[in-house]
Protein backbone atom coordinates (compact mmCIF):
# COMPACT_ATOMS: atom_id res chain seq x y z
CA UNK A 1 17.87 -7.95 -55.30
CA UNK A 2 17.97 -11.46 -56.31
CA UNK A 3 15.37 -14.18 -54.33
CA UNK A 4 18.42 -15.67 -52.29
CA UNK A 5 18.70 -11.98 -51.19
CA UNK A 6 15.03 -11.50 -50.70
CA UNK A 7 14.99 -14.91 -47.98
CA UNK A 8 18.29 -13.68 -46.50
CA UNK A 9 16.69 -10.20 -45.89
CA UNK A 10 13.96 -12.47 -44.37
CA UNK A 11 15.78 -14.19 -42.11
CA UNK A 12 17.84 -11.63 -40.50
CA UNK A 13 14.72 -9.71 -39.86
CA UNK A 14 13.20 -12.74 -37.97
CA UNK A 15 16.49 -12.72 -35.93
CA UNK A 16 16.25 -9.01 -34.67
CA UNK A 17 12.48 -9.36 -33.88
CA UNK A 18 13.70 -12.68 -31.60
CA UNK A 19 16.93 -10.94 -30.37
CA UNK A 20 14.82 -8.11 -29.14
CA UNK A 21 12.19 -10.21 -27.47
CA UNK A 22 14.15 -12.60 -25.49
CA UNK A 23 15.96 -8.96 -24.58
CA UNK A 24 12.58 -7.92 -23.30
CA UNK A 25 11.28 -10.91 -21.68
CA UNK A 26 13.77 -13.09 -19.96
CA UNK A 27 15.27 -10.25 -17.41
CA UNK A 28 12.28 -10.25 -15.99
CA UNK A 29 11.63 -13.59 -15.56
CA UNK A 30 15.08 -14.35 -14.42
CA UNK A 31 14.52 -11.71 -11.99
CA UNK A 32 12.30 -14.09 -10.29
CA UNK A 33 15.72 -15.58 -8.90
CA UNK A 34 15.28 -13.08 -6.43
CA UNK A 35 12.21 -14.02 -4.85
CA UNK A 36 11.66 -15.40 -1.71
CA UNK A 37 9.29 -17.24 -0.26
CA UNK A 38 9.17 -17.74 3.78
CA UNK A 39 8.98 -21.31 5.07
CA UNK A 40 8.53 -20.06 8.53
CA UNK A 41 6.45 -22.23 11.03
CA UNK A 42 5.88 -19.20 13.68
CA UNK A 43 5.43 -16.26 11.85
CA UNK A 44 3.25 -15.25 9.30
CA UNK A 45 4.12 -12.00 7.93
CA UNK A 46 2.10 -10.00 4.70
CA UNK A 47 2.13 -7.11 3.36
CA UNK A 48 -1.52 -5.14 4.15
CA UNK A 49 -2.47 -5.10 0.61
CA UNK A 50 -1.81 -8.90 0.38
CA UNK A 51 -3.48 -10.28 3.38
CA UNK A 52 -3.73 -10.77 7.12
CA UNK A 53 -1.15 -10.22 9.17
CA UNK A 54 -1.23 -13.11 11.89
CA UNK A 55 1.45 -13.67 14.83
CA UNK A 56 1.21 -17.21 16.27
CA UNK A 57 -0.50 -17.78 19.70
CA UNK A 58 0.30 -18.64 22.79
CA UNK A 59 -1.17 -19.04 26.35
CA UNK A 60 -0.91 -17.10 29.45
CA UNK A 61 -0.61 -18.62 33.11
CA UNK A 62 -4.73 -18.88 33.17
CA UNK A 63 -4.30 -21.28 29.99
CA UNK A 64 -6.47 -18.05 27.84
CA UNK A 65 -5.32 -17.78 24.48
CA UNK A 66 -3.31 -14.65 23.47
CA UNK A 67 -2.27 -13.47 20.43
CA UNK A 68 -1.40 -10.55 18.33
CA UNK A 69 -3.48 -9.47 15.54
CA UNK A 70 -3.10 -6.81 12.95
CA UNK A 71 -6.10 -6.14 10.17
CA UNK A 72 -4.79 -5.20 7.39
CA UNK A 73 -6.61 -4.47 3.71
CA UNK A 74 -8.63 -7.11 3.02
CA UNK A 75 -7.84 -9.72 0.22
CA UNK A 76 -5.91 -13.43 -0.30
CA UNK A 77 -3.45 -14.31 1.14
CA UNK A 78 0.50 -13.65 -0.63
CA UNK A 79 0.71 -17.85 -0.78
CA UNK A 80 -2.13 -17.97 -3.02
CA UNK A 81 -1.27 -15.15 -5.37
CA UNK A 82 2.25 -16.30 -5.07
CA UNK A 83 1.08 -19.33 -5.76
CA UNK A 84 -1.08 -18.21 -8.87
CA UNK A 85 1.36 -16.26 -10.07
CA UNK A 86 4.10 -18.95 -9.94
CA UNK A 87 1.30 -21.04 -11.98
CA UNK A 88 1.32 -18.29 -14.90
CA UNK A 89 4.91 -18.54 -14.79
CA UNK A 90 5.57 -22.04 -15.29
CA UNK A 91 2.98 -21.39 -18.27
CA UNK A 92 4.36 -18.50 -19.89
CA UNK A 93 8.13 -20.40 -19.43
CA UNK A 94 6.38 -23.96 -21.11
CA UNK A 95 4.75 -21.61 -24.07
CA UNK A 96 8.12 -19.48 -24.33
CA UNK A 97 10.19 -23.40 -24.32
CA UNK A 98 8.01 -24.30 -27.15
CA UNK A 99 7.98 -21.22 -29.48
CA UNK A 100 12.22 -21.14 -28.92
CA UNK A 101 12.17 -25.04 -30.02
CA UNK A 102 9.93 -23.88 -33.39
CA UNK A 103 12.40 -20.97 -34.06
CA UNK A 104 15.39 -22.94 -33.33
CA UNK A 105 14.74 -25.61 -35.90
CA UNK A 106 13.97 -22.60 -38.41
CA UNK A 107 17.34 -20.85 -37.12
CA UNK A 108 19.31 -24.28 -37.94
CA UNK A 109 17.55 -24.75 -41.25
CA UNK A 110 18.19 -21.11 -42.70
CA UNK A 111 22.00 -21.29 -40.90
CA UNK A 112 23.00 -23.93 -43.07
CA UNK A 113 21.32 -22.54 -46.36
CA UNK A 114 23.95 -19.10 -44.41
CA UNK A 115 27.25 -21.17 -44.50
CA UNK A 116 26.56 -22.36 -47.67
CA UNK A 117 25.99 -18.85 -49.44
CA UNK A 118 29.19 -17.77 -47.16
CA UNK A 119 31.11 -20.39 -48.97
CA UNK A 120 30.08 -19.14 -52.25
CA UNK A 121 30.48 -15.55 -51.39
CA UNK A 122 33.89 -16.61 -50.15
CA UNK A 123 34.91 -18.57 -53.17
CA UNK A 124 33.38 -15.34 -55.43
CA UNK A 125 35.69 -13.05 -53.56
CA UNK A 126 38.77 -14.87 -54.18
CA UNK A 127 37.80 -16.00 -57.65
CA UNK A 128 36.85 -11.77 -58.25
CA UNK A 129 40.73 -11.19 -57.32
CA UNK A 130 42.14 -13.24 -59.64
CA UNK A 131 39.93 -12.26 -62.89
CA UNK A 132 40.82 -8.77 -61.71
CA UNK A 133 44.70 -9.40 -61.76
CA UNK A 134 44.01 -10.71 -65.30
CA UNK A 135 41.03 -8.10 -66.76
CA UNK A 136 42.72 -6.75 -69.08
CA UNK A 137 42.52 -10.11 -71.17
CA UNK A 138 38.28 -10.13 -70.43
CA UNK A 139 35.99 -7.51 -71.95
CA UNK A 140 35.17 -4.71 -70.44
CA UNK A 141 31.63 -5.22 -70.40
CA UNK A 142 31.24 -8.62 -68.46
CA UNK A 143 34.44 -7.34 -65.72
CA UNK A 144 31.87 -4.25 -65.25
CA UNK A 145 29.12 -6.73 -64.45
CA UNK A 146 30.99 -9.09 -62.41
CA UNK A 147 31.87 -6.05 -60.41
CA UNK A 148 28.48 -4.40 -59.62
CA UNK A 149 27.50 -8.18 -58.63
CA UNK A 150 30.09 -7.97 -56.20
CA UNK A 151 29.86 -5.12 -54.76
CA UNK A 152 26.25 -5.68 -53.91
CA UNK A 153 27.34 -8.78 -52.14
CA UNK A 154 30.13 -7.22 -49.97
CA UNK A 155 27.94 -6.01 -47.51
CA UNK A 156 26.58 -9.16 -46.46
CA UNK A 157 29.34 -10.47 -45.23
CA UNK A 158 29.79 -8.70 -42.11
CA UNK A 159 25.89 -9.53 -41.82
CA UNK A 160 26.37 -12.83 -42.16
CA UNK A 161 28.64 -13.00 -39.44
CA UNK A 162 26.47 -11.23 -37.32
CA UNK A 163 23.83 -13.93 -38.02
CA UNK A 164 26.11 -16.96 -36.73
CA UNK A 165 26.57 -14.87 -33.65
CA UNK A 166 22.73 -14.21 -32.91
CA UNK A 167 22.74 -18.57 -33.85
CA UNK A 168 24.47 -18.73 -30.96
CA UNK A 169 22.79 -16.81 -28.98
CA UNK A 170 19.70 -18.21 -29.58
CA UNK A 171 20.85 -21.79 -28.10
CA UNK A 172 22.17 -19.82 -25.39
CA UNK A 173 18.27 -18.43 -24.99
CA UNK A 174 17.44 -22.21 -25.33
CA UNK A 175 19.82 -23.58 -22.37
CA UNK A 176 18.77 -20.33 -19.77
CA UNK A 177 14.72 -21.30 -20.78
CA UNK A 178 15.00 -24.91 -20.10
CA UNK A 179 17.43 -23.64 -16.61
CA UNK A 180 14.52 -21.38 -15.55
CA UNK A 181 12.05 -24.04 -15.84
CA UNK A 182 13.96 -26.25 -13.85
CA UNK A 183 14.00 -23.32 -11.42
CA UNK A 184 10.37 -22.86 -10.98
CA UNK A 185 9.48 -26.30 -10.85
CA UNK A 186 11.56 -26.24 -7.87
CA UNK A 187 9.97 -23.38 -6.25
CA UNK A 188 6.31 -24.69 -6.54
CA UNK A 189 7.81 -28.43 -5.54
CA UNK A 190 8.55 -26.02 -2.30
CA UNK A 191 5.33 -24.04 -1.39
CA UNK A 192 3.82 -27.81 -2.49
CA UNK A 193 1.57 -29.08 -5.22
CA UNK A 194 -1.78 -27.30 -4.36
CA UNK A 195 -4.65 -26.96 -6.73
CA UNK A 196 -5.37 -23.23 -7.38
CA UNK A 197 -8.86 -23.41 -6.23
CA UNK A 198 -7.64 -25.52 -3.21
CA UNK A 199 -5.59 -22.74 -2.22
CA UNK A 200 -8.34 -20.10 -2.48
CA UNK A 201 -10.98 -22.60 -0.58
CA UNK A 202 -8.15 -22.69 2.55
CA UNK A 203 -7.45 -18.95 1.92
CA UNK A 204 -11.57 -18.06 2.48
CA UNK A 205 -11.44 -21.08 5.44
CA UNK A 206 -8.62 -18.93 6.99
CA UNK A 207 -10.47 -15.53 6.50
CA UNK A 208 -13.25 -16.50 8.25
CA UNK A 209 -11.69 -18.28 11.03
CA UNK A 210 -9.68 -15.05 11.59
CA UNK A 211 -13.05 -13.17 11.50
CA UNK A 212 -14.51 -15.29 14.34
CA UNK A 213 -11.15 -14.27 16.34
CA UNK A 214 -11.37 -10.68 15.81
CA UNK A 215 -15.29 -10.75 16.89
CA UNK A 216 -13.80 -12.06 20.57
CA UNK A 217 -10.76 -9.63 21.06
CA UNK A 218 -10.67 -7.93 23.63
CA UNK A 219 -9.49 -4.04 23.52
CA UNK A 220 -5.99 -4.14 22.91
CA UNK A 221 -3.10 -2.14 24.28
CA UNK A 222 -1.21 0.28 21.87
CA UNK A 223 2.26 -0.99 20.64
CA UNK A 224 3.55 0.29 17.66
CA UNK A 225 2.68 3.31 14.84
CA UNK A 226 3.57 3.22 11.48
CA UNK A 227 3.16 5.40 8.36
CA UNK A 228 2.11 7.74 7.02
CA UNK A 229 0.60 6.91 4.26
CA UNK A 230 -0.41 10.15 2.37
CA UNK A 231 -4.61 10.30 1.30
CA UNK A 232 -4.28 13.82 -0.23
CA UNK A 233 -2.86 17.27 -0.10
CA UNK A 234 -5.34 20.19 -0.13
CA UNK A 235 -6.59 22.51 2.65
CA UNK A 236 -5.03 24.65 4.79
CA UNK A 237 -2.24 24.37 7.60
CA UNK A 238 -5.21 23.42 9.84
CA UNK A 239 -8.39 20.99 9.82
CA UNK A 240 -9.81 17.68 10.34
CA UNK A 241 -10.81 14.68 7.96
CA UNK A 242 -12.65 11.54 9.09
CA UNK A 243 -14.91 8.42 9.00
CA UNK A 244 -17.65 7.53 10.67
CA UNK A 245 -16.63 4.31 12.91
CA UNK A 246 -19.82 3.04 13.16
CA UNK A 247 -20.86 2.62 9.64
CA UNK A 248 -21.54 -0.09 7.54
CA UNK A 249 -18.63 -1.86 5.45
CA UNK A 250 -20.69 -0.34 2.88
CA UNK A 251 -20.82 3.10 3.92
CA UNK A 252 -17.04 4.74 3.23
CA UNK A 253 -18.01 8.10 3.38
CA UNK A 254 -15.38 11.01 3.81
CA UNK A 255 -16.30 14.44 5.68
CA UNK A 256 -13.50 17.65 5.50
CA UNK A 257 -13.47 20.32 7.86
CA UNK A 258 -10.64 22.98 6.85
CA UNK A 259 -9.30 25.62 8.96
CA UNK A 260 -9.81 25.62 12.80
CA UNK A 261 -12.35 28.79 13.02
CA UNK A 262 -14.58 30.94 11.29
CA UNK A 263 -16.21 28.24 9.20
CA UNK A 264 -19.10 26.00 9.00
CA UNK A 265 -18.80 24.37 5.76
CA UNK A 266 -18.42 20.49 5.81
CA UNK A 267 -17.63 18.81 2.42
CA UNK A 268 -18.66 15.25 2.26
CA UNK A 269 -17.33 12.03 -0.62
CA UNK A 270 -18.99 8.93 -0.91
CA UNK A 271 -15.82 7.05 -0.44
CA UNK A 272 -12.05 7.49 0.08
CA UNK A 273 -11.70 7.29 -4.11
CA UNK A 274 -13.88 10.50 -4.56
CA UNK A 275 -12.54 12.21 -1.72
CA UNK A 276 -8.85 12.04 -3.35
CA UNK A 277 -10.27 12.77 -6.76
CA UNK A 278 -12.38 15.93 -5.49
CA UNK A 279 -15.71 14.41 -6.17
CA UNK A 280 -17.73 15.88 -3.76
CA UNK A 281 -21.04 14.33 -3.10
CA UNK A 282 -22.82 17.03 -0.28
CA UNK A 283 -22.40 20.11 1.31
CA UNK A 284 -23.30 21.17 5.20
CA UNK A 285 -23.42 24.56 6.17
CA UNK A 286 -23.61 24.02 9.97
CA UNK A 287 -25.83 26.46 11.88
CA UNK A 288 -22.31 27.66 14.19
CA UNK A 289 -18.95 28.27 13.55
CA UNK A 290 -16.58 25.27 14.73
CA UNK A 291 -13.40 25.90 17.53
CA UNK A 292 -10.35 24.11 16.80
CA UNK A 293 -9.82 20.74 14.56
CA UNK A 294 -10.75 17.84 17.13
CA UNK A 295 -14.35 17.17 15.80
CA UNK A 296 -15.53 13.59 15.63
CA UNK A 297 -18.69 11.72 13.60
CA UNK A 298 -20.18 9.12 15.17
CA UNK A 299 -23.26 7.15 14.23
CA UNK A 300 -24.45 9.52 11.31
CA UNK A 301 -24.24 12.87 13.42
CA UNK A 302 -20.87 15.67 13.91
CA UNK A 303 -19.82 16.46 17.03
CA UNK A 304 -17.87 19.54 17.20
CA UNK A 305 -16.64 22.60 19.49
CA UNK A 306 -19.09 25.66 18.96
CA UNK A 307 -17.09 28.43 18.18
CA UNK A 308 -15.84 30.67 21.77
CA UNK A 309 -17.60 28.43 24.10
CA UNK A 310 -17.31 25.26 25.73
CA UNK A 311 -21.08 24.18 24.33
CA UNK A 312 -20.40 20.97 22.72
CA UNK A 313 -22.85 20.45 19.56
CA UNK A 314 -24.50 17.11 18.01
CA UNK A 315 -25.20 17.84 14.45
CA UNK A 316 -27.41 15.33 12.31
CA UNK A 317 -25.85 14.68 8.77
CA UNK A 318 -29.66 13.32 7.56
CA UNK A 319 -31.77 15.64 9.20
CA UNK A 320 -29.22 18.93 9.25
CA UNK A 321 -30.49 19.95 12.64
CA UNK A 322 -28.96 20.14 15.61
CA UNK A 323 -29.97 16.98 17.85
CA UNK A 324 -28.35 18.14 21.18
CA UNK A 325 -26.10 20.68 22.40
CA UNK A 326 -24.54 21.19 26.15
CA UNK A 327 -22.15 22.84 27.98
CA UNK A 328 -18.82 21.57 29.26
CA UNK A 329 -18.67 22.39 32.91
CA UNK A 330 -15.46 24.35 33.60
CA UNK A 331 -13.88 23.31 30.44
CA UNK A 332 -11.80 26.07 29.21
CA UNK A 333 -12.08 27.48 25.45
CA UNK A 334 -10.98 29.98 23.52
CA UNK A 335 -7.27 29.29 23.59
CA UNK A 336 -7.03 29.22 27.59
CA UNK A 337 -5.75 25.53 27.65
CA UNK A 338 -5.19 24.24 23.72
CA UNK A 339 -2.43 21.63 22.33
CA UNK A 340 1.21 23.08 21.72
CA UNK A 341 -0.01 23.85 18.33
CA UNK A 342 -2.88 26.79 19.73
CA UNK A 343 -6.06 26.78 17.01
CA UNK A 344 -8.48 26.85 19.55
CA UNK A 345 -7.83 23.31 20.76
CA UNK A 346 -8.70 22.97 23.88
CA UNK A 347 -11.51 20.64 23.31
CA UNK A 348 -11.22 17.38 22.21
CA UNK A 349 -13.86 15.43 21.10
CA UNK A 350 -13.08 11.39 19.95
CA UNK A 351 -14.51 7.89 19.92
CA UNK A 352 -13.20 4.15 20.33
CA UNK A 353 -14.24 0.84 20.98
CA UNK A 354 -16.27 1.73 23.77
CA UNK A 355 -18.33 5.33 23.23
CA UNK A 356 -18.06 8.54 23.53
CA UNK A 357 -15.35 10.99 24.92
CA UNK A 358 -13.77 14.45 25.51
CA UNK A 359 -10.71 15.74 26.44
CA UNK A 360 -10.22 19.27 27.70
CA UNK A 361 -8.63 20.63 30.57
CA UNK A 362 -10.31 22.79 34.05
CA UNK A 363 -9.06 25.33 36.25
CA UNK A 364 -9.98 22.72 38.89
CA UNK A 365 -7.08 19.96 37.81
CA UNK A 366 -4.91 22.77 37.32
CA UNK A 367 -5.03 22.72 33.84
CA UNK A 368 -4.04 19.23 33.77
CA UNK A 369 -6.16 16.56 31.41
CA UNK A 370 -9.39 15.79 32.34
CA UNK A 371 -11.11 12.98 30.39
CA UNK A 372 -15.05 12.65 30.57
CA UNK A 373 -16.91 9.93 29.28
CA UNK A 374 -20.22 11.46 27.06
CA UNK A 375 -24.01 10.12 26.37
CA UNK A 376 -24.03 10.02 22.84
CA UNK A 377 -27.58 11.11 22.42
CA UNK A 378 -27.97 13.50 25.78
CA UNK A 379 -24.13 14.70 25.70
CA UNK A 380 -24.17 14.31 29.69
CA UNK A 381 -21.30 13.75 30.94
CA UNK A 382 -21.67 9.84 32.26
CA UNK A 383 -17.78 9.92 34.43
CA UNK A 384 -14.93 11.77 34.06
CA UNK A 385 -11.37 11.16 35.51
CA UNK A 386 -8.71 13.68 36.10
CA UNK A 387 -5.27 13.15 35.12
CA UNK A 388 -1.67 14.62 35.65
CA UNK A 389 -0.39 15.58 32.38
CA UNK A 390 -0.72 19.37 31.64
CA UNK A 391 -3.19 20.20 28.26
CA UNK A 392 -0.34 22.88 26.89
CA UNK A 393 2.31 20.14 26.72
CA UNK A 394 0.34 17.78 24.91
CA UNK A 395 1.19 17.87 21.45
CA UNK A 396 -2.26 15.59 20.30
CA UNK A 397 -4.15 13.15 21.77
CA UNK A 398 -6.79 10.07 21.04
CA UNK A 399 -8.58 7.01 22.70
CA UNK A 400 -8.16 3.89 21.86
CA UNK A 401 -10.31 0.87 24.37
CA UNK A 402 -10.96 3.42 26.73
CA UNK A 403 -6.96 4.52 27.22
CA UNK A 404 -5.99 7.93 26.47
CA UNK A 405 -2.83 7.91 25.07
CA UNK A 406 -0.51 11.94 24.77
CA UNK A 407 1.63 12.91 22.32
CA UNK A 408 4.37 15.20 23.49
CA UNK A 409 4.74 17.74 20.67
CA UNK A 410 3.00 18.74 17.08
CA UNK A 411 5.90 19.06 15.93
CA UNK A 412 9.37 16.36 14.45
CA UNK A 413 10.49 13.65 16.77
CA UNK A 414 6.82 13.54 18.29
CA UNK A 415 6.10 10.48 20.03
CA UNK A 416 3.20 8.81 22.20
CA UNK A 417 4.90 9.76 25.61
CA UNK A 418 1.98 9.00 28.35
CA UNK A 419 -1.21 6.85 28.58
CA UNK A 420 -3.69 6.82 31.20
CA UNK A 421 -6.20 3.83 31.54
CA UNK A 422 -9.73 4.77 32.43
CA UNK A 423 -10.62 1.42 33.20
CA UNK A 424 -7.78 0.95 36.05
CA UNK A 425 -7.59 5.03 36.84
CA UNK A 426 -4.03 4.77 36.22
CA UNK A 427 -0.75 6.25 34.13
CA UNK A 428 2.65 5.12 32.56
CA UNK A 429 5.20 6.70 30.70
CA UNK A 430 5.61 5.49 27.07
CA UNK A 431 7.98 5.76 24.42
CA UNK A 432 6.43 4.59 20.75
CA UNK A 433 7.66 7.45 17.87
CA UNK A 434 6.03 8.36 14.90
CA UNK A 435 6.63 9.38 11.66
CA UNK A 436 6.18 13.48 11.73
CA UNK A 437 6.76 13.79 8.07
CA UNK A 438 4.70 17.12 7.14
CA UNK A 439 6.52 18.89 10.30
CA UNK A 440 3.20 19.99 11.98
CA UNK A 441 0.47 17.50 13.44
CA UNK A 442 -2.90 19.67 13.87
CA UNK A 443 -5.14 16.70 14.19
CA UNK A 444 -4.84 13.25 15.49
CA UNK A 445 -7.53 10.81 16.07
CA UNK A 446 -8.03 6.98 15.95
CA UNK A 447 -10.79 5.26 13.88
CA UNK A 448 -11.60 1.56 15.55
CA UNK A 449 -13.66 0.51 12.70
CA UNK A 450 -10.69 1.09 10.37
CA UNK A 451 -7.88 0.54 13.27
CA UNK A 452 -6.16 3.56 12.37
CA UNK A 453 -5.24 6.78 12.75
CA UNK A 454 -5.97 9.62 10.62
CA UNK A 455 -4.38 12.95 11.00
CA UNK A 456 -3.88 16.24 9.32
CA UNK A 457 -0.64 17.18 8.73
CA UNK A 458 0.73 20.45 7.80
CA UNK A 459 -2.13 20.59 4.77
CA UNK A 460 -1.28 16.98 4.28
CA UNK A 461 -4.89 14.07 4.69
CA UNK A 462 -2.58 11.24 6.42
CA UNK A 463 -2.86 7.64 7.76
CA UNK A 464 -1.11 5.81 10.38
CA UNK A 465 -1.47 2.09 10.87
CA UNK A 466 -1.29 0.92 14.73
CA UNK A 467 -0.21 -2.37 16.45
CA UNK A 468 -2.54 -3.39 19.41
CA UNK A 469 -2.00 -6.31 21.58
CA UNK A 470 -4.87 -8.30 22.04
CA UNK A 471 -6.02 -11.02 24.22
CA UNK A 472 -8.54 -13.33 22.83
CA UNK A 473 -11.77 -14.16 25.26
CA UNK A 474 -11.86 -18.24 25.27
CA UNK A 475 -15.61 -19.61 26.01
CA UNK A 476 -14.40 -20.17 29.80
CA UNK A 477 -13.74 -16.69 30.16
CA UNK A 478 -16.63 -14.93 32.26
């Protein structure tokens, strides 16, 4: 192929590698069009793997501040990533603006060398027809060259015109870059002209501020459940999978109880991470088998349900002994008052804000709920109250600030249906669903370090977030 050839070849290869980059890159910047970004005064809202989730305060009749809180994963706030990533926008859009000026000049410079060699092409073509009409009066030799020539330069034609098209599309590329800019500027005109590492500074003021708050709350009332969000799938139908409430931020680590009897292995991770990957750090081989799924670790030892008794069992994870053990008084075992679900559940062992507990169920309250508070250390029991809501109707149960709070099946279209308030010995009906979404709930208990609940569903490790409403102590509250 002759040089002109060569640079045309050139060209149009520069073309496609542009054509299929802009392709690439503006959808999804022009997707940002979609975006929005809340200019609300009285609501906060972020997702939990962006930030805090804070709902504006108010003040009740006594003039204490009240608010809502929810504690979410811990990170920035969505303004400042927004904020950075609207930053690396306006960046990538400037560098883009630039590189499209650069290829536009070379686009103009090699289009006109194109409509020049179209014009000769053109005038070859039509010049070709009429020495053809007349080759009978040339040689045959030269006609057979001037043919060949032309026939290698047929092709380009169409390719030519394909050229002024992607020309125009290029400006087009030019006039959407310089709209998009336009775009963003507005957008970070709107969340205002903050300094990235201003915006971080507030973000780690805000943190801390919020920290201070969360050290006052009170306990807080259940209001809402929401999830699940699925850990893991392994196991059986049956077991129990929890955290230790009272550890460290540091301290993450997962222990797995499968099946609800004859067992006594308990599988322990160093974190949440190795417990989904299978990286098992220890293994306990407890000195009895376990009864049902409603252990509870608390403060570095297992509680747990010695197999057909009502002997409740403190197991130390450092030492591997057995730190305390006592019986129940009239608790029943062995299946005589258990959950809807059966397993052996008819002890209940769980911890909140404020200590200690278990649930079970006597012949005394009719095999209604009774709820004793326990010495974490002695297992005595320190008070216990008895309720009206029968143990075999109750599809799970857990404590959160001292309020027990029922579930009304194991099974789909569970909800919390009654709560009863050890603090003010009293009841009330509620109504706040859940998400059932493995069918078959065989464990249930809240966490307060990690304000959730984790559950075993149907073979399924689960978490549900919860919504408490909190009122915040002022320094004139006694």
């Amino acid at each position: 192929m002759s040089p002109p050839l060569l640079k045309l070849g050139a060209v149009l290869s520069t073309m496609a590698m542009i054509s299929n980059w802009m392709s690439q890159t503006l959808p999804s910047l022009v997707g940002l069009n979609t975006t929005r970004i809340s200019t609300s005064d009285t609501l906060t809202q972020i997702s939990p793997k962006e930030g805090w989730q804070v709902y504006s305060s108010a003040q009740d009749p006594d003039g204490r501040c009240i608010c809502t809180v929810v504690a979410p994963e811990q990170n920035l706030c969505s303004r400042d990533a927004k904020s950075r990533q609207l930053r690396q926008l306006l960046e990538k859009v400037q560098n883009m603006s630039q590189s499209i000026e650069v290829l536009n000049l070379r686009t103009q410079r090699d289009f006109q060398y194109v409509l020049k060699m179209e014009t000769q092409m053109k005038g070859l073509k039509a010049k070709f027809r009429q020495i053809e009409d007349d080759r009978k009066t040339l040689m045959t030799k030269h006609f057979q060259e001037l043919k060949e020539k032309m026939d290698e330069l047929l092709p380009l034609i169409p390719v030519l015109e394909q050229y002024k098209t992607d020309a125009k599309l290029i400006t087009q590329f030019k006039e959407e870059i310089r709209n998009l800019s336009t775009v963003l500027t507005g957008i970070q005109e709107e969340i205002g002209a903050y300094d990235y590492e201003e915006l971080h500074q507030r973000v780690v003021n805000l943190e801390t501020r919020l920290r201070d708050c969360m050290k006052k709350l009170t306990c807080g009332k259940l209001m809402k459940i929401t999830g699940p969000i699925t850990v893991k799938i392994s196991g059986t139908r049956f077991g129990a999978w929890m955290t230790d409430p009272l550890a460290s931020e540091k301290n993450n680590r997962v222990w797995y109880m499968d099946s609800y009897t004859n067992n006594k292995i308990v599988r322990e991770y160093k974190s949440i991470a190795d417990f989904v990957s299978g990286a098992e750090s220890r293994t306990y081989n407890l000195p009895f088998k376990w009864a049902g799924t409603n252990h509870v670790v608390y403060n570095g030892s297992l509680y747990f349900n010695k197999y057909q008794s009502n002997i409740i069992i403190k197991y130390s994870f450092d030492t591997g002994r057995v730190l305390a053990q006592r019986s129940l008084e009239y608790a029943g075992f062995h299946n005589v008052y258990p959950y809807t679900w059966g397993g052996f559940s008819d002890i209940d062992l769980m911890a909140d804000e404020i200590g200690l507990w278990a649930v079970y169920a006597t012949n005394q309250n009719a095999g209604n709920i009774v709820i004793s508070q326990l010495n974490q250390d002695t297992l005595e029991v320190l008070k216990s109250w008895s309720t009206g809501y029968p143990k075999r109707s109750a599809g799970e149960s857990f404590m959160i600030c001292g309020t027990l709070y029922v579930t009304n099946s194991h099974l789909t279209g569970a909800k919390v249906y009654y709560s009863y308030s050890t603090k003010t010995s009293t009841y009330e009906y509620t109504d706040i669903p859940f998400h059932n979404q493995y069918f078959h709930i065989s464990m249930l208990d809240y966490n307060a370090r990690d304000r959730a609940l984790y559950a075993w569903n149907n073979g399924h490790q689960v978490l549900f977030n919860v919504t408490l409403f909190h009122i915040i102590k002022t320094e004139d509250d006694s």
